[in-house]
Protein backbone atom coordinates (compact mmCIF):
# COMPACT_ATOMS: atom_id res chain seq x y z
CA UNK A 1 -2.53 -5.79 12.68
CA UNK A 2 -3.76 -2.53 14.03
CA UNK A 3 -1.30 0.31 14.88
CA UNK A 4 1.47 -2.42 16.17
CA UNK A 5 2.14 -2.66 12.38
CA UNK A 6 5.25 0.17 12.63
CA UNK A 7 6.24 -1.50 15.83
CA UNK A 8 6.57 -4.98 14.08
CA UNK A 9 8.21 -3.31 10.79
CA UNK A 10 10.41 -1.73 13.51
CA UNK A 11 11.47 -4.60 15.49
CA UNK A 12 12.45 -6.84 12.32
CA UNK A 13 14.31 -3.60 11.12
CA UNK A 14 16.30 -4.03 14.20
CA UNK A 15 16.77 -8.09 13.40
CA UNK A 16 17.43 -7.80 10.04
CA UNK A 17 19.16 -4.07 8.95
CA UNK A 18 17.18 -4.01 5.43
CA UNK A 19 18.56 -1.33 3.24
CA UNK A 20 15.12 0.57 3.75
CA UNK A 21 12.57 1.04 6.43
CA UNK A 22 9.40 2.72 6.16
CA UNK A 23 7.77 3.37 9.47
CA UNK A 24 4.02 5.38 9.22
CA UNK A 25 3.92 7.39 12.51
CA UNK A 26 7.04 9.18 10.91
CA UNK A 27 5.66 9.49 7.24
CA UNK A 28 2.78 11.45 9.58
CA UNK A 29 5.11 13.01 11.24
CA UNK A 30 6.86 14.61 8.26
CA UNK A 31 3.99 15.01 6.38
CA UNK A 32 5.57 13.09 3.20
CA UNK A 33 3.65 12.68 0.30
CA UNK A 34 2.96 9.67 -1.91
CA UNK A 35 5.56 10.83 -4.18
CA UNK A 36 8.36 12.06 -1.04
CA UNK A 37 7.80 8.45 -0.46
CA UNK A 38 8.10 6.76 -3.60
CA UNK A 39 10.71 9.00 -4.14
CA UNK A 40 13.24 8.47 -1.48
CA UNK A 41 12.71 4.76 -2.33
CA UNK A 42 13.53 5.21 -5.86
CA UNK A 43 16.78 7.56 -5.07
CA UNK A 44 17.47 4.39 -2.20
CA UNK A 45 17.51 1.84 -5.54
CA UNK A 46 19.46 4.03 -8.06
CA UNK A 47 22.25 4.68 -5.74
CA UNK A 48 22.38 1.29 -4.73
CA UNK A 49 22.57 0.60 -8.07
CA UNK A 50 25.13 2.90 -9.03
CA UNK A 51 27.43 0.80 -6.87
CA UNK A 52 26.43 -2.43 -8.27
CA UNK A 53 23.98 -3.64 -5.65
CA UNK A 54 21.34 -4.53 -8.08
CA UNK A 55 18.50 -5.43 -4.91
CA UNK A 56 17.08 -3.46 -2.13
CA UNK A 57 15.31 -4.85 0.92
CA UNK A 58 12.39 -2.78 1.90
CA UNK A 59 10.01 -2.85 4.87
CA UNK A 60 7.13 -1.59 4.79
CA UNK A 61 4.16 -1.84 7.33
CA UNK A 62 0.51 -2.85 6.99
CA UNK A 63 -1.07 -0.29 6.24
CA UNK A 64 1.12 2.68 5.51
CA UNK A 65 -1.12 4.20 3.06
CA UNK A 66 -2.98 5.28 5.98
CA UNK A 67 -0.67 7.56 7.18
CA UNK A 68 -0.29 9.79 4.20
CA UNK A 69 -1.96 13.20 4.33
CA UNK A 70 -2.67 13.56 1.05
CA UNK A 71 -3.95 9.86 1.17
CA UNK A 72 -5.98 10.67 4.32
CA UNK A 73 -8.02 13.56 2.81
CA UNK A 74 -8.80 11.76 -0.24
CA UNK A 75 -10.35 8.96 1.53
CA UNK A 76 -12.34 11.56 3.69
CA UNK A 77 -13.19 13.34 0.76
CA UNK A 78 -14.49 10.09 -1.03
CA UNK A 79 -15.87 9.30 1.90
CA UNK A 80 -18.55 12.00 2.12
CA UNK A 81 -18.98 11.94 -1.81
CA UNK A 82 -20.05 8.37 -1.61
CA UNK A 83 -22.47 9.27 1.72
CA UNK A 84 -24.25 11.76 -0.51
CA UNK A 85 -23.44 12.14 -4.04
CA UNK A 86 -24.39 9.28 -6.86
CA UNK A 87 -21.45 8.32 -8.62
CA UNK A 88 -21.87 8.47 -12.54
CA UNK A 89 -19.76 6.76 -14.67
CA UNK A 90 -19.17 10.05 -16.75
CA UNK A 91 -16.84 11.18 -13.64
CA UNK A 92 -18.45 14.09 -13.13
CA UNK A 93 -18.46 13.67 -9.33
CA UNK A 94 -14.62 13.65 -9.59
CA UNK A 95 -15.22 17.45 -9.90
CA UNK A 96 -16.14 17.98 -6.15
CA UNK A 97 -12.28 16.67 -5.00
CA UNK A 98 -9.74 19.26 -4.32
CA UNK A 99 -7.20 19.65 -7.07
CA UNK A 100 -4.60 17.90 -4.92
CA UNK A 101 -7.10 15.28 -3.86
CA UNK A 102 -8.27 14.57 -8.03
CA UNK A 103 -4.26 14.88 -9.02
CA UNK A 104 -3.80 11.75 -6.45
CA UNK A 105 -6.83 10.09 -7.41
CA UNK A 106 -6.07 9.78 -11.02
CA UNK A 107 -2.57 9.12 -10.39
CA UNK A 108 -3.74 5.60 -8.28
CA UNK A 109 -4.08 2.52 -10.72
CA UNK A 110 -7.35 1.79 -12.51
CA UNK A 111 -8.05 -1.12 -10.42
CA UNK A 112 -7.93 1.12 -7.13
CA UNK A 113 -10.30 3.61 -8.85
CA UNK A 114 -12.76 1.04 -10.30
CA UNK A 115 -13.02 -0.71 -6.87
């Protein structure tokens, strides 16, 4: 879908008035982390539930991973691991990411980090 994918999630938001939208030039923007994210969605869900609307309606674009930092440097930083460094399966590599970089990595689900 390319960079339209915030335009799209945009447009529909327009269409439809979900309870959330998500848009990735403004996560960028703002610099939000995985967890501002997951956060304000969270916060979105409990207050909603709070006043007995147990459902949210969330849009999210293709590819909004892609705008986080935090996300962003990771992948670089795997990136150039992978280009030069062999990966053992003792994790040892793991040691060359950035503490912020390792905190994120671990946090991800196993079958992220075994792919």
């Amino acid at each position: 879908m390319g960079r339209a994918a915030s335009h799209i999630t945009l447009e529909c938001a327009l269409q439809t008035h979900p309870n959330i939208t998500i848009i990735g030039e403004e996560v960028a923007a703002k610099k939000s982390t995985q967890k501002n994210v997951t956060d304000y969605i969270v916060d979105v869900i409990c207050k909603r539930s709070i006043s007995g609307y147990n459902y949210v309606v969330i849009l999210i674009p293709e590819g909004l991973i892609d705008f986080i930092p935090e996300v962003q440097q990771l992948i670089a930083e795997l990136n150039e691991i992978l280009a030069h460094e062999f990966i053992d399966e003792e994790g040892l590599w793991k040691k060359k990411l950035v503490p912020q970089s390792l905190e994120l990595f671990e946090f991800l689900p196993r079958r992220f980090k075994n792919n």
